[in-house]
C-alpha atoms as a PDB file:
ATOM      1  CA  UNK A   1       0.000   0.000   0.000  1.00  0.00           C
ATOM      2  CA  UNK A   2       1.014   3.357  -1.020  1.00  0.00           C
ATOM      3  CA  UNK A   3       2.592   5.558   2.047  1.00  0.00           C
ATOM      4  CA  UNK A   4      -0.436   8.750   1.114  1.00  0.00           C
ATOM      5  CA  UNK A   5      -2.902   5.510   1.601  1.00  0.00           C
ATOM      6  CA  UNK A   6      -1.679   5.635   5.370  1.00  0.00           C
ATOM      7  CA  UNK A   7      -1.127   9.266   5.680  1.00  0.00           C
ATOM      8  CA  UNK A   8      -4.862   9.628   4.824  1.00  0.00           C
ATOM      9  CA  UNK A   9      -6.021   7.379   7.478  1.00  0.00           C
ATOM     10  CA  UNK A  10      -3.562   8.958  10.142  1.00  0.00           C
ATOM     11  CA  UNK A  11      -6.036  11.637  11.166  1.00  0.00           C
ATOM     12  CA  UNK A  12      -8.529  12.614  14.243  1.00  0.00           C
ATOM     13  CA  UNK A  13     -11.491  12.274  11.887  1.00  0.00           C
ATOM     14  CA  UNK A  14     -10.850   8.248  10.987  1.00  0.00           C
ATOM     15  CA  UNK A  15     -12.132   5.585  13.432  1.00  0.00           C
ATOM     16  CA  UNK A  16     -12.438   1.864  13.099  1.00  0.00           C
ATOM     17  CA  UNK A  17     -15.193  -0.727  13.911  1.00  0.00           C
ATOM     18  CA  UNK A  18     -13.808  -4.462  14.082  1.00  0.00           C
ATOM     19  CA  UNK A  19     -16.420  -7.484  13.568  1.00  0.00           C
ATOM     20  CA  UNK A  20     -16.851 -10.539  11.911  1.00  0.00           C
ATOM     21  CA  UNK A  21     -16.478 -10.903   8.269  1.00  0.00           C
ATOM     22  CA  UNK A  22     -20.191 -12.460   7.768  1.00  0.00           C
ATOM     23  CA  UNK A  23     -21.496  -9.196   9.705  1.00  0.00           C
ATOM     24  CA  UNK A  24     -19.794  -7.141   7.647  1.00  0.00           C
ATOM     25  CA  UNK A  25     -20.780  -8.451   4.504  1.00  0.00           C
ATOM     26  CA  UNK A  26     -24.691  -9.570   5.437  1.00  0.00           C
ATOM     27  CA  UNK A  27     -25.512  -6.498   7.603  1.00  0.00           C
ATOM     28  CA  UNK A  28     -22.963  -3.381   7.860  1.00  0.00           C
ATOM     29  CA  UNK A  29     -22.263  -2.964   3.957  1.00  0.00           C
ATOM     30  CA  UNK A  30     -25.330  -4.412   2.733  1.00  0.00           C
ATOM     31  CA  UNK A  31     -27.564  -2.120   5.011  1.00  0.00           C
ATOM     32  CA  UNK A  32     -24.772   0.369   5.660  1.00  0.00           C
ATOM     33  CA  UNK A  33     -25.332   0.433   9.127  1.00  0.00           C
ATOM     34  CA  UNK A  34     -23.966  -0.247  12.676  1.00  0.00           C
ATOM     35  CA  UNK A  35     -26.281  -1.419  15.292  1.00  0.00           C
ATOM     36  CA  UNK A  36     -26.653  -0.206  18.723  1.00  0.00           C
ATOM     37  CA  UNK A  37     -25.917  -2.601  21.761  1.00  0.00           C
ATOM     38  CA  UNK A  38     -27.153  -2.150  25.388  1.00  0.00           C
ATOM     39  CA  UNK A  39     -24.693  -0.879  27.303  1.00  0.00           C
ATOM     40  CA  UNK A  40     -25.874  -3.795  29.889  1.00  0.00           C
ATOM     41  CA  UNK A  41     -24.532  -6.330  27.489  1.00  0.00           C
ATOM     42  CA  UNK A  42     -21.187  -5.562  27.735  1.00  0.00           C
ATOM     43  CA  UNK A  43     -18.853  -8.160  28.949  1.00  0.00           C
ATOM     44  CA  UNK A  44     -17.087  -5.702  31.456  1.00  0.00           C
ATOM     45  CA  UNK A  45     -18.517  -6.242  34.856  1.00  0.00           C
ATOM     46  CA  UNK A  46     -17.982  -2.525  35.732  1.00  0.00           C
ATOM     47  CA  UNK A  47     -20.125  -1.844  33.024  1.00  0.00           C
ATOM     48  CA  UNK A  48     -22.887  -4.036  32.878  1.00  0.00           C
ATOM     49  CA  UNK A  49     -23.501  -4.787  36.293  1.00  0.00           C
ATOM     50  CA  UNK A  50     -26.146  -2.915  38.495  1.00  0.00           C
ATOM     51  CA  UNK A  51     -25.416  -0.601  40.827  1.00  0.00           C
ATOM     52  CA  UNK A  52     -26.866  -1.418  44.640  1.00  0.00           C
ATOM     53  CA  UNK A  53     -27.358   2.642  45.254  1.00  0.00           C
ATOM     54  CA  UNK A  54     -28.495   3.896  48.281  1.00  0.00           C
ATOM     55  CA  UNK A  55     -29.492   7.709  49.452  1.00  0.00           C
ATOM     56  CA  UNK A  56     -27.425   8.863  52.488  1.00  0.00           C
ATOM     57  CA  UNK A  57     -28.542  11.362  55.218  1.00  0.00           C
ATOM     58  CA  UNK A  58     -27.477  13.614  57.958  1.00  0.00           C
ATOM     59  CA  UNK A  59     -28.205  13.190  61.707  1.00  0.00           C
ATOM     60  CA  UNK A  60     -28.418  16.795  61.640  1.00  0.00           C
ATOM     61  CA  UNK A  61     -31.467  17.279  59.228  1.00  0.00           C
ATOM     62  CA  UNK A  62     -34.981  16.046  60.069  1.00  0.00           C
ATOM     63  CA  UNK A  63     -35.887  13.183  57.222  1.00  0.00           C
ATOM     64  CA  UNK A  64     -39.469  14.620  55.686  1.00  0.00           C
ATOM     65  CA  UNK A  65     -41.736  12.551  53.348  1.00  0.00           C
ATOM     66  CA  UNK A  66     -41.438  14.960  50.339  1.00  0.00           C
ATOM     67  CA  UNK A  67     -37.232  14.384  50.708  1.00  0.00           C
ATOM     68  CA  UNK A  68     -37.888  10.769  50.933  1.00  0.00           C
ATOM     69  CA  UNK A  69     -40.042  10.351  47.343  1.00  0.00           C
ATOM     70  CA  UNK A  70     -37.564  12.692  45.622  1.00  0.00           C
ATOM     71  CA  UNK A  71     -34.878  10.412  46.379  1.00  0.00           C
ATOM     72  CA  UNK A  72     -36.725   7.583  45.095  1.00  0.00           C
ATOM     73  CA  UNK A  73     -37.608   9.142  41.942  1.00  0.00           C
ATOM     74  CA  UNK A  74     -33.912  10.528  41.529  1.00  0.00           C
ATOM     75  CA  UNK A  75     -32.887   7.102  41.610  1.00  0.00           C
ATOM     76  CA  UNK A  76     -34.851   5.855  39.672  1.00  0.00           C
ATOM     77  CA  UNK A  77     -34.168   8.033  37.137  1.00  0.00           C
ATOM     78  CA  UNK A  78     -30.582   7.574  37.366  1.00  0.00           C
ATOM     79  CA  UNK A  79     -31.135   3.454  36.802  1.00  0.00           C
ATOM     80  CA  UNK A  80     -33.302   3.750  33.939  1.00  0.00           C
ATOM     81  CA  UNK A  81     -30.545   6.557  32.473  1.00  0.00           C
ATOM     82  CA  UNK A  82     -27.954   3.171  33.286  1.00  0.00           C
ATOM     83  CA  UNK A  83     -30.518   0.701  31.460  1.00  0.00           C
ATOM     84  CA  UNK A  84     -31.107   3.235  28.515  1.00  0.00           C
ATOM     85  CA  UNK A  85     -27.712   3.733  27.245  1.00  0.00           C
ATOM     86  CA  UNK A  86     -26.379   2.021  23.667  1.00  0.00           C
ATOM     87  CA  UNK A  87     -23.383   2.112  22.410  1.00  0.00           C
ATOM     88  CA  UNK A  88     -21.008   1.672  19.135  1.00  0.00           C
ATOM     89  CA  UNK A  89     -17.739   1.259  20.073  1.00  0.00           C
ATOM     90  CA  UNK A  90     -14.412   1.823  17.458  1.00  0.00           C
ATOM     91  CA  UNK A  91     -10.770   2.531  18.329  1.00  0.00           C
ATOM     92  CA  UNK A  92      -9.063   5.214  17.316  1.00  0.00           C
ATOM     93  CA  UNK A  93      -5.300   6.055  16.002  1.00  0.00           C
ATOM     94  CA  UNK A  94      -2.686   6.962  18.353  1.00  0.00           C
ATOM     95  CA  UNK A  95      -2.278  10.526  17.628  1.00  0.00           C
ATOM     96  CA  UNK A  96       0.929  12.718  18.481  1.00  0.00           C
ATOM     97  CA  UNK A  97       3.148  11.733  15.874  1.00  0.00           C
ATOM     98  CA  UNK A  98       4.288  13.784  12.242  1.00  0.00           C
ATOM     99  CA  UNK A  99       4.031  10.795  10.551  1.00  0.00           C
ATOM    100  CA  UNK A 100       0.141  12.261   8.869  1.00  0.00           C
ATOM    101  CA  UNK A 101       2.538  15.680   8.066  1.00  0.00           C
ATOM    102  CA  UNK A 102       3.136  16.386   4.489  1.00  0.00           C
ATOM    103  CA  UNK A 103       6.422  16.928   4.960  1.00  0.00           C
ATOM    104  CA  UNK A 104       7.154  13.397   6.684  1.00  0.00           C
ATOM    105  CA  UNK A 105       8.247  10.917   4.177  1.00  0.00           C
ATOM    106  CA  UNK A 106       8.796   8.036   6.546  1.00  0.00           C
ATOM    107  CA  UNK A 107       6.959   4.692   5.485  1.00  0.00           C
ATOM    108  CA  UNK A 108       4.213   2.678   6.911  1.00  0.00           C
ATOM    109  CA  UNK A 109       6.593   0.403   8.181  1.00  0.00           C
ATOM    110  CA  UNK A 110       7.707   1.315  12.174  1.00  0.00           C
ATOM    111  CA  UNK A 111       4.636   3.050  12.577  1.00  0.00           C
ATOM    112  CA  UNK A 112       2.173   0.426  12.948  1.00  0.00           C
ATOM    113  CA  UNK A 113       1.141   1.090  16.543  1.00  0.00           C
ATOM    114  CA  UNK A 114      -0.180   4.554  15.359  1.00  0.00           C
ATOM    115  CA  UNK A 115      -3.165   3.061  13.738  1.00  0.00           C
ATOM    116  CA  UNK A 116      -6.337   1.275  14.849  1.00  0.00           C
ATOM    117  CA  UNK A 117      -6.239  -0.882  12.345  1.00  0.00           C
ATOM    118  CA  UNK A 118      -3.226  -2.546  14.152  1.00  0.00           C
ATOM    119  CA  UNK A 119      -5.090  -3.995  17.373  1.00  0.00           C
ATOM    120  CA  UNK A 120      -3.830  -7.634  17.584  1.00  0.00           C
ATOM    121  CA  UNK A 121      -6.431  -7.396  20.779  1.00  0.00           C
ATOM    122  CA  UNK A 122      -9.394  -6.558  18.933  1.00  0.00           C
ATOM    123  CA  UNK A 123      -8.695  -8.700  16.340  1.00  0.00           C
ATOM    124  CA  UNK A 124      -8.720 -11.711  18.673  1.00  0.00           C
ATOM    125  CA  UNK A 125     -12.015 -10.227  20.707  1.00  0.00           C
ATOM    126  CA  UNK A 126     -13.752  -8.780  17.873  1.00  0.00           C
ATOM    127  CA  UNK A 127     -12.734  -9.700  14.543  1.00  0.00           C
ATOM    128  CA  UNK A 128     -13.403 -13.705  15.172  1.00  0.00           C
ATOM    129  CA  UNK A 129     -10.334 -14.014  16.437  1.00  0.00           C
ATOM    130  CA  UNK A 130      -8.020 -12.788  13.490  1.00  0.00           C
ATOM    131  CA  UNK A 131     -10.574 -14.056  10.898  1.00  0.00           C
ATOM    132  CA  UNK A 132     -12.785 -10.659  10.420  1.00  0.00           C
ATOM    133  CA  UNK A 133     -12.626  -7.378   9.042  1.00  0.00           C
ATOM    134  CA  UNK A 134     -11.888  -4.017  10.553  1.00  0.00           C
ATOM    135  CA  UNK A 135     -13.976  -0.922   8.938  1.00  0.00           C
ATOM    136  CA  UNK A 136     -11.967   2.520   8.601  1.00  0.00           C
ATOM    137  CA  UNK A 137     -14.957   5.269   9.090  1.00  0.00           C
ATOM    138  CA  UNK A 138     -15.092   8.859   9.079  1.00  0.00           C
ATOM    139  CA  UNK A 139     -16.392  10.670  12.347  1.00  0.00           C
ATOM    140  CA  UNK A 140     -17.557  13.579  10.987  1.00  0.00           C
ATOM    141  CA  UNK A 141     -19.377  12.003   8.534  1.00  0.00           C
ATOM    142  CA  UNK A 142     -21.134   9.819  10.803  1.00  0.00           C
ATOM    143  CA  UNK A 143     -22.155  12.546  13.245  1.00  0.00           C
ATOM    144  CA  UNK A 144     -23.382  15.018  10.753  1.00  0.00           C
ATOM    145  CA  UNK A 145     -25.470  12.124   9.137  1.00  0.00           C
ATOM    146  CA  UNK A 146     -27.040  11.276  12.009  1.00  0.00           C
ATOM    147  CA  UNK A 147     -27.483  14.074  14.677  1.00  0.00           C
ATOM    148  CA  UNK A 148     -31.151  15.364  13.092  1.00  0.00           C
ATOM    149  CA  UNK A 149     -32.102  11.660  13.583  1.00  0.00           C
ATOM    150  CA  UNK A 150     -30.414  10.570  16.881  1.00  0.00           C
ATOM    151  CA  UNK A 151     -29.910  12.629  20.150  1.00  0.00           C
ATOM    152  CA  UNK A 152     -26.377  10.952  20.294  1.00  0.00           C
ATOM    153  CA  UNK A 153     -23.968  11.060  23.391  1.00  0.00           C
ATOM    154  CA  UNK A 154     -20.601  10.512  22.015  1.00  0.00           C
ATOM    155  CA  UNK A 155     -16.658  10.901  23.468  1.00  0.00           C
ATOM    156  CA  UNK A 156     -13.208   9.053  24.019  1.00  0.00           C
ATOM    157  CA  UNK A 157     -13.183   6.341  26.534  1.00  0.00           C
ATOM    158  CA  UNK A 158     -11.242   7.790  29.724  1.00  0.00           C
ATOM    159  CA  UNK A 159      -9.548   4.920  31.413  1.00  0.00           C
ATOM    160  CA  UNK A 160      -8.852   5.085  35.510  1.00  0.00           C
ATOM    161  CA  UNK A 161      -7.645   2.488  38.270  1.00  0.00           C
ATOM    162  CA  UNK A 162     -10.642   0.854  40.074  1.00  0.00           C
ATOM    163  CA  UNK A 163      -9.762   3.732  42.813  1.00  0.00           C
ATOM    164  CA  UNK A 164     -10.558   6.667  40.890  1.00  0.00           C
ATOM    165  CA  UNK A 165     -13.739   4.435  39.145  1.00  0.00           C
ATOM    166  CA  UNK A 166     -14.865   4.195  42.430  1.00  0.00           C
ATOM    167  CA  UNK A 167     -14.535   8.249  42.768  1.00  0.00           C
ATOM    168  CA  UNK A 168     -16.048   8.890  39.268  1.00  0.00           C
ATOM    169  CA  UNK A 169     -19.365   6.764  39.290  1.00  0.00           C
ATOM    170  CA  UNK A 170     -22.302   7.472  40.628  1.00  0.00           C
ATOM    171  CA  UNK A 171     -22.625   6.326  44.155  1.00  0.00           C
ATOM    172  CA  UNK A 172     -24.582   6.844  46.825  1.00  0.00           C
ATOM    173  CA  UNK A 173     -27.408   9.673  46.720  1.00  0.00           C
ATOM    174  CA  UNK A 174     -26.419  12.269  49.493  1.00  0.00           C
ATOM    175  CA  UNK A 175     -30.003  13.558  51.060  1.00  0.00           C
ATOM    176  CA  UNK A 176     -28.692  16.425  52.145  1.00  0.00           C
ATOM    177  CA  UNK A 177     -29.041  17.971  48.545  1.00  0.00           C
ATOM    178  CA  UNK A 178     -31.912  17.173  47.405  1.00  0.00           C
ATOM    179  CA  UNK A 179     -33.931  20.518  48.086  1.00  0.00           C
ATOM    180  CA  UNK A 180     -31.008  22.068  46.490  1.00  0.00           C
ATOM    181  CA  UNK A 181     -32.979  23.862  43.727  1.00  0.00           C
ATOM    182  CA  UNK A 182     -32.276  21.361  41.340  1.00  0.00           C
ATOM    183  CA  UNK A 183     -28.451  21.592  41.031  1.00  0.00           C
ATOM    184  CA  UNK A 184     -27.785  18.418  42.287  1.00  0.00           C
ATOM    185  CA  UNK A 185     -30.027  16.083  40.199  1.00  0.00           C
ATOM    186  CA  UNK A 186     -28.426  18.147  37.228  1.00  0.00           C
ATOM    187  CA  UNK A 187     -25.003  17.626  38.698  1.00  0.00           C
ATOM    188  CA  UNK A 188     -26.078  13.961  39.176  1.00  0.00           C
ATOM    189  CA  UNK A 189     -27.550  13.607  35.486  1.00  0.00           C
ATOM    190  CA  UNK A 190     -23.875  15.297  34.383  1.00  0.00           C
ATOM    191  CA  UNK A 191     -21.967  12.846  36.430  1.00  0.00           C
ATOM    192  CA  UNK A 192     -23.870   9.302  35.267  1.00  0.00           C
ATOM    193  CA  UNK A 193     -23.627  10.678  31.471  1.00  0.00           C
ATOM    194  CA  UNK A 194     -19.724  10.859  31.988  1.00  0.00           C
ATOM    195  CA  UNK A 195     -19.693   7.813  33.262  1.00  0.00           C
ATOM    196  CA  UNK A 196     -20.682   5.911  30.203  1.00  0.00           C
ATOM    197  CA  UNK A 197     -17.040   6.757  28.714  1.00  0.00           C
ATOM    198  CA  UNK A 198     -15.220   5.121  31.664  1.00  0.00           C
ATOM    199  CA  UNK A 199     -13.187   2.498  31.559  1.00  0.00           C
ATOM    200  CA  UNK A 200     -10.622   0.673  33.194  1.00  0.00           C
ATOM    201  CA  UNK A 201      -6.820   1.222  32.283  1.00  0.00           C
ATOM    202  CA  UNK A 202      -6.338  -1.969  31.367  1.00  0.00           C
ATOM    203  CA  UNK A 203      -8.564  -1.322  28.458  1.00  0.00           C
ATOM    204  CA  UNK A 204      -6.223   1.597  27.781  1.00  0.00           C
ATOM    205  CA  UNK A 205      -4.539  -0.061  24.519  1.00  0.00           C
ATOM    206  CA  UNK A 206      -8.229   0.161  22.606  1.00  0.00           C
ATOM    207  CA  UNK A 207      -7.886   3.279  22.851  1.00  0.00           C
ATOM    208  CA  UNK A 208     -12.079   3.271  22.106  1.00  0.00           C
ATOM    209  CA  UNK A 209     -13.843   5.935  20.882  1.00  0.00           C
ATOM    210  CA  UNK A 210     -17.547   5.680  21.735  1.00  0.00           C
ATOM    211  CA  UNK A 211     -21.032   6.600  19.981  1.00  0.00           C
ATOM    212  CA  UNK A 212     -24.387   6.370  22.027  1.00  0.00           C
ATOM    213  CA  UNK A 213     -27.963   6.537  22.770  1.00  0.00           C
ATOM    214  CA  UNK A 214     -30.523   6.631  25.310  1.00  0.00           C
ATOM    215  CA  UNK A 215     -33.077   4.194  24.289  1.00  0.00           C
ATOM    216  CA  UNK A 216     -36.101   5.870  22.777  1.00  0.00           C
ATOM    217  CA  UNK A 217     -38.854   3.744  20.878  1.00  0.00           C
ATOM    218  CA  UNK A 218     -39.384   6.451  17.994  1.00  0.00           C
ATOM    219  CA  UNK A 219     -35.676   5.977  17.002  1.00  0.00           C
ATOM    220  CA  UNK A 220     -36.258   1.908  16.592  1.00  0.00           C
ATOM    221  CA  UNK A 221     -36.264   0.490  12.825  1.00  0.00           C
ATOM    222  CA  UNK A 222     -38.042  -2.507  12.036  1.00  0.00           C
ATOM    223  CA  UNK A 223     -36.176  -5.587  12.217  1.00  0.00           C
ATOM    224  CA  UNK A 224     -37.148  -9.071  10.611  1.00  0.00           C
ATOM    225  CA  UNK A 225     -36.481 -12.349  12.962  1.00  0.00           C
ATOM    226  CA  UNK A 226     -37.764 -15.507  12.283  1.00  0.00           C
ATOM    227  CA  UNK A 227     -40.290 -13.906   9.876  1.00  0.00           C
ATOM    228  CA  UNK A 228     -41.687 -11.591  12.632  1.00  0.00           C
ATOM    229  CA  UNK A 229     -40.953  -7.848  12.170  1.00  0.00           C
ATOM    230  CA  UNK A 230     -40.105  -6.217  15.730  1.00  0.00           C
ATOM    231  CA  UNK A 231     -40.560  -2.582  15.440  1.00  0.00           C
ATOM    232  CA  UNK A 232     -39.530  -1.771  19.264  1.00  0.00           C
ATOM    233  CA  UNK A 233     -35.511  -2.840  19.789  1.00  0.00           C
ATOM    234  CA  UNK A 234     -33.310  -1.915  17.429  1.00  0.00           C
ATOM    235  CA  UNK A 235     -31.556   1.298  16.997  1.00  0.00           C
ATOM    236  CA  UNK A 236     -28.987   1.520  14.058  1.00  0.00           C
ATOM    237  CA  UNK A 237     -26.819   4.224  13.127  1.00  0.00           C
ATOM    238  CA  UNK A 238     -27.057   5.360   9.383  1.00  0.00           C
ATOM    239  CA  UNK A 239     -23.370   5.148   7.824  1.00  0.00           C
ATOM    240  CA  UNK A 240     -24.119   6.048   4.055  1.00  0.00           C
ATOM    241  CA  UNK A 241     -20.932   7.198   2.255  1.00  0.00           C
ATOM    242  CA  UNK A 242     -18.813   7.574   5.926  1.00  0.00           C
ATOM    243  CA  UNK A 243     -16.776   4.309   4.956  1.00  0.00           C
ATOM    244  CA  UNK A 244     -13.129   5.407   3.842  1.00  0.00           C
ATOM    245  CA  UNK A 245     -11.292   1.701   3.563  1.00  0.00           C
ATOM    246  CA  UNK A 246     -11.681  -2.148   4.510  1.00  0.00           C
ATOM    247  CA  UNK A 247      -9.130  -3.896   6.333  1.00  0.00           C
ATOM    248  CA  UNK A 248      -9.552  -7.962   6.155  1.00  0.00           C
ATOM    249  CA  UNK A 249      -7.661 -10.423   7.513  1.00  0.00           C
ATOM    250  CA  UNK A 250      -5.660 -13.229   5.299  1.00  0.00           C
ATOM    251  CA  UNK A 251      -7.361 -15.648   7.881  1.00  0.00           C
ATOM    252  CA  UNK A 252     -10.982 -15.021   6.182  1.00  0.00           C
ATOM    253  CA  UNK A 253     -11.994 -17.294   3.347  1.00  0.00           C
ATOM    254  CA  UNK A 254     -12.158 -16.652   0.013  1.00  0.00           C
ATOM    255  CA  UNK A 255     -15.541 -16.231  -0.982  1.00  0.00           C
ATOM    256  CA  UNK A 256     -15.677 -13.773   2.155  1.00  0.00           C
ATOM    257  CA  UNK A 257     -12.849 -11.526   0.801  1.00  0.00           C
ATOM    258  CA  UNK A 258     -14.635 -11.444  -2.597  1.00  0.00           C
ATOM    259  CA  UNK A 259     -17.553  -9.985  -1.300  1.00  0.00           C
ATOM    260  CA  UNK A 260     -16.055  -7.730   0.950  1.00  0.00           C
ATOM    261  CA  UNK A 261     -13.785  -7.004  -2.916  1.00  0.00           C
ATOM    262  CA  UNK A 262     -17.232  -6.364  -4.494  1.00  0.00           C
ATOM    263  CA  UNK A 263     -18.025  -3.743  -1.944  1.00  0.00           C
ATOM    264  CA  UNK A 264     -15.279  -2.186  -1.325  1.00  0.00           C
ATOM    265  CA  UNK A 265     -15.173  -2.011  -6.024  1.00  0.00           C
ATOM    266  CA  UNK A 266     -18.950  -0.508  -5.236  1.00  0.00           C
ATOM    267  CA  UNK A 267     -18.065   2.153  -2.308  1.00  0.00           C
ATOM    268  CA  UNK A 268     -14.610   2.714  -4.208  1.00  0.00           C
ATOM    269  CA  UNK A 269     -12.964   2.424  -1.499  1.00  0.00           C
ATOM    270  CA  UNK A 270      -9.522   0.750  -0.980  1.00  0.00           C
ATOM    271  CA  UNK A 271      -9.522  -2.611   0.454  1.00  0.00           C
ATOM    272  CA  UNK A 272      -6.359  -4.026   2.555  1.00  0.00           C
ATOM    273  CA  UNK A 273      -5.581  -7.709   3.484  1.00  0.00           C
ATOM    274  CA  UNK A 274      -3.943  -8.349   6.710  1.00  0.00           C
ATOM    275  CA  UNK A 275      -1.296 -10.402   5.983  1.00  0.00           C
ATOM    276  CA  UNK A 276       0.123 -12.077   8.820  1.00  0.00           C
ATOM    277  CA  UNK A 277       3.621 -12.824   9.782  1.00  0.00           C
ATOM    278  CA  UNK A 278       5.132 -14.745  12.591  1.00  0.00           C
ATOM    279  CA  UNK A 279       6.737 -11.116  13.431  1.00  0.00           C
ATOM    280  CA  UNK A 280       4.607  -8.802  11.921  1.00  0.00           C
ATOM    281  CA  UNK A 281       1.857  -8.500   9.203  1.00  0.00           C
ATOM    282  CA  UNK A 282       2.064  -6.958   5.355  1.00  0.00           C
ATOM    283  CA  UNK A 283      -0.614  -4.293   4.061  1.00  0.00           C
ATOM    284  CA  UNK A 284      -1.284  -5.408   1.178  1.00  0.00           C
ATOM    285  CA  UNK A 285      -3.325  -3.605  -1.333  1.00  0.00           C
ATOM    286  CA  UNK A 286      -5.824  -6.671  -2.698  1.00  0.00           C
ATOM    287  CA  UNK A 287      -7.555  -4.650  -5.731  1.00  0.00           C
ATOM    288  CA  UNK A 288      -3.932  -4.926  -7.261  1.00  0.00           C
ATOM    289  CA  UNK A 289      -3.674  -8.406  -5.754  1.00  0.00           C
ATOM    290  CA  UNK A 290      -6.491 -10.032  -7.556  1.00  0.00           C
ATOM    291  CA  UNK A 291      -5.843  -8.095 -10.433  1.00  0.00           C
ATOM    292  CA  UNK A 292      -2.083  -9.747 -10.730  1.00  0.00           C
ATOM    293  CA  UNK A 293      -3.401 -12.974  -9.938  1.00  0.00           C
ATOM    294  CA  UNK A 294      -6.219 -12.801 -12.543  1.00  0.00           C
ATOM    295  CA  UNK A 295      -3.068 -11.804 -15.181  1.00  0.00           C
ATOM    296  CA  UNK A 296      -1.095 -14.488 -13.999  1.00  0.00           C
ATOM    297  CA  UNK A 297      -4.237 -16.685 -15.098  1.00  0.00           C
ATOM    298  CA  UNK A 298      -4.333 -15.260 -18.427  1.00  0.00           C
ATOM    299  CA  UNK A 299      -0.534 -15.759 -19.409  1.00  0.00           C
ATOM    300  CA  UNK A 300      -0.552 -19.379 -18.244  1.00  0.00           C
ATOM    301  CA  UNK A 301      -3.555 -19.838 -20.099  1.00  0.00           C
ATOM    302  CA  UNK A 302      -2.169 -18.128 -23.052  1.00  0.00           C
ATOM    303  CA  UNK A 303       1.120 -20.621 -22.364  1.00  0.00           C
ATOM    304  CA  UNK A 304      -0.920 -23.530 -22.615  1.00  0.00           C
ATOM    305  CA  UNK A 305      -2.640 -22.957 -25.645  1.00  0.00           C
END
C-alpha cells in the first residue's frame, strides 16, 4: 500500500469498527449500518452490572416525606438513564506523531502502533479471532449524518484504576441535597452521562472511541427475525458514504474476501488484506492483488494454448 494511503487514514477524523467478516458483509455494507448494543450487554462487569445505590442522610437534618419520594424518583431516574444507554464502540489512532505531516516521508513500516487498524487485541475479541474485518470510518461524517435523527452522546473512553472508578461513578445519593434547587439532580444527570465513557486502564490499549444513545422507541427500525418484524428494539446508526477503507484479515476465506472485494469495487474504497507474519503483518493492497493474480491466469492460459 502506497505511504499517502496511510497518511490519509492517520487523522482525528478516521475511526475503526472491528467485527466478523459475515457481519460485515450480510448487515454493515449491505444495510450500511452499525447497530446499537445495550450498554448492559457488555462483557465488562464494571459496566454491565447494576449498581446497589443507596441515598445517604445527615443526623443533623430532620428526614421529611417529600425528601424521601424525591430520592426515590432521583434514583430511579438515574437506573433507567444506566438501562437506557447504547453504544457503538471503534478505536481510534494513536495521535501525536508527524508521521500524517506532508512533509514526513517516513513509510508505513515502524509506525504500525499509530493506527487502529493494528489492534492484535481486537482482532482476537472482535474480529473472530483474526478471521474478520476491521472498517476505517469517518467521524464527521457519521455525526453530521445522524445528529437530526439521533440525540447521540458521544466521546473518548477515559480509562482510571478501580480507585478513581470508584470516585467517578455514581454512588450513593447524598439527602442532604436534594432541596437544592435542582443543582444536584443536574449535577447527578452530568456525572452518570460521563460515566458511560469510563473504563478501566487496562482497556487503555483500545484506545475506544464511543457513539451512544438513550433508548427511545421512535428511534427503533423494524427488524425481521424468524419472519416476525419487531418494530420496538433496534436502533442503528445510518453510515451512508462515511466508509473510507476495509481492512480484512488473510485468515478469512475466500468467498468472504470477494464480497467484501465487491463492496469495497462498489463504495470505491480501498480494500487491505492483513497479511500475517510470525513477526509482523504486510498491508497489502488486494484490488492490485487479484488483479495480478487474474493476469497471472491469463498468461498461463495463453502458455498452454
Amino acid at each position: 500500500m502506497d505511504t499517502n494511503f496511510f497518511k490519509k487514514l492517520y487523522a482525528d477524523d478516521i475511526i475503526y469498527h472491528y467485527t466478523k467478516a459475515s457481519t460485515a458483509i450480510d448487515y454493515i455494507l449491505y444495510r450500511n449500518q452499525l447497530k446499537f448494543n445495550e450498554g448492559r450487554n457488555s462483557n465488562d462487569p464494571i459496566e454491565s452490572s447494576n449498581t446497589r445505590r443507596v441515598t445517604v442522610y445527615s443526623l443533623n437534618n430532620p428526614l421529611e416525606r417529600s425528601t424521601v419520594l424525591e430520592s426515590n424518583k432521583l434514583n430511579e431516574y438515574i437506573s433507567n438513564l444506566e438501562d437506557k444507554f447504547c453504544q457503538i464502540c471503534f478505536c481510534k489512532n494513536n495521535k501525536g506523531s508527524d508521521f500524517g505531516s506532508k512533509c514526513y516521508h517516513g513509510s508505513f513500516k515502524g509506525h504500525e502502533e499509530l493506527f487502529g487498524f493494528t489492534k492484535l487485541r481486537m482482532w482476537d475479541q472482535y474480529a473472530d479471532k483474526f478471521t474478520g474485518v476491521c472498517i476505517a470510518l469517518s467521524k464527521e461524517k457519521i455525526l453530521s449524518l445522524n445528529k437530526e435523527i439521533l440525540a447521540l452522546i458521544e466521546d473518548d473512553v477515559k480509562y482510571f484504576s478501580f480507585g478513581d472508578l470508584s470516585l467517578r461513578k455514581m454512588g450513593n445519593i447524598q439527602g442532604d441535597y436534594l432541596a437544592n434547587d435542582g443543582k444536584y439532580q443536574k449535577k447527578i444527570k452530568e456525572i452518570v452521562k460521563q460515566s458511560f465513557f469510563y473504563k478501566h486502564l487496562d482497556y487503555a490499549g483500545e484506545n475506544e472511541y464511543r457513539i451512544g444513545v438513550l433508548y427511545d422507541e421512535k428511534y427503533c427500525c423494524a427488524e425481521k427475525l424468524k419472519d416476525k418484524y419487531i418494530f420496538n428494539k433496534t436502533i442503528m446508526l445510518d453510515i451512508s458514504g462515511c466508509v473510507e477503507a476495509i481492512f480484512v484479515s488473510s485468515y478469512a476465506n475466500d468467498k468472504q474476501k470477494s464480497a467484501l472485494l465487491e463492496y469495497a469495487n462498489k463504495l470505491d474504497i480501498s480494500i487491505v488484506e492483513m497479511k500475517w507474519q510470525h513477526d509482523s503483518f504486510v498491508c497489502r493492497d488486494y484490488k492490485k492483488w487479484i488483479k495480478l493474480g487474474e493476469r497471472l491466469k491469463i498468461e498461463q492460459v495463453n502458455k498452454v494454448d
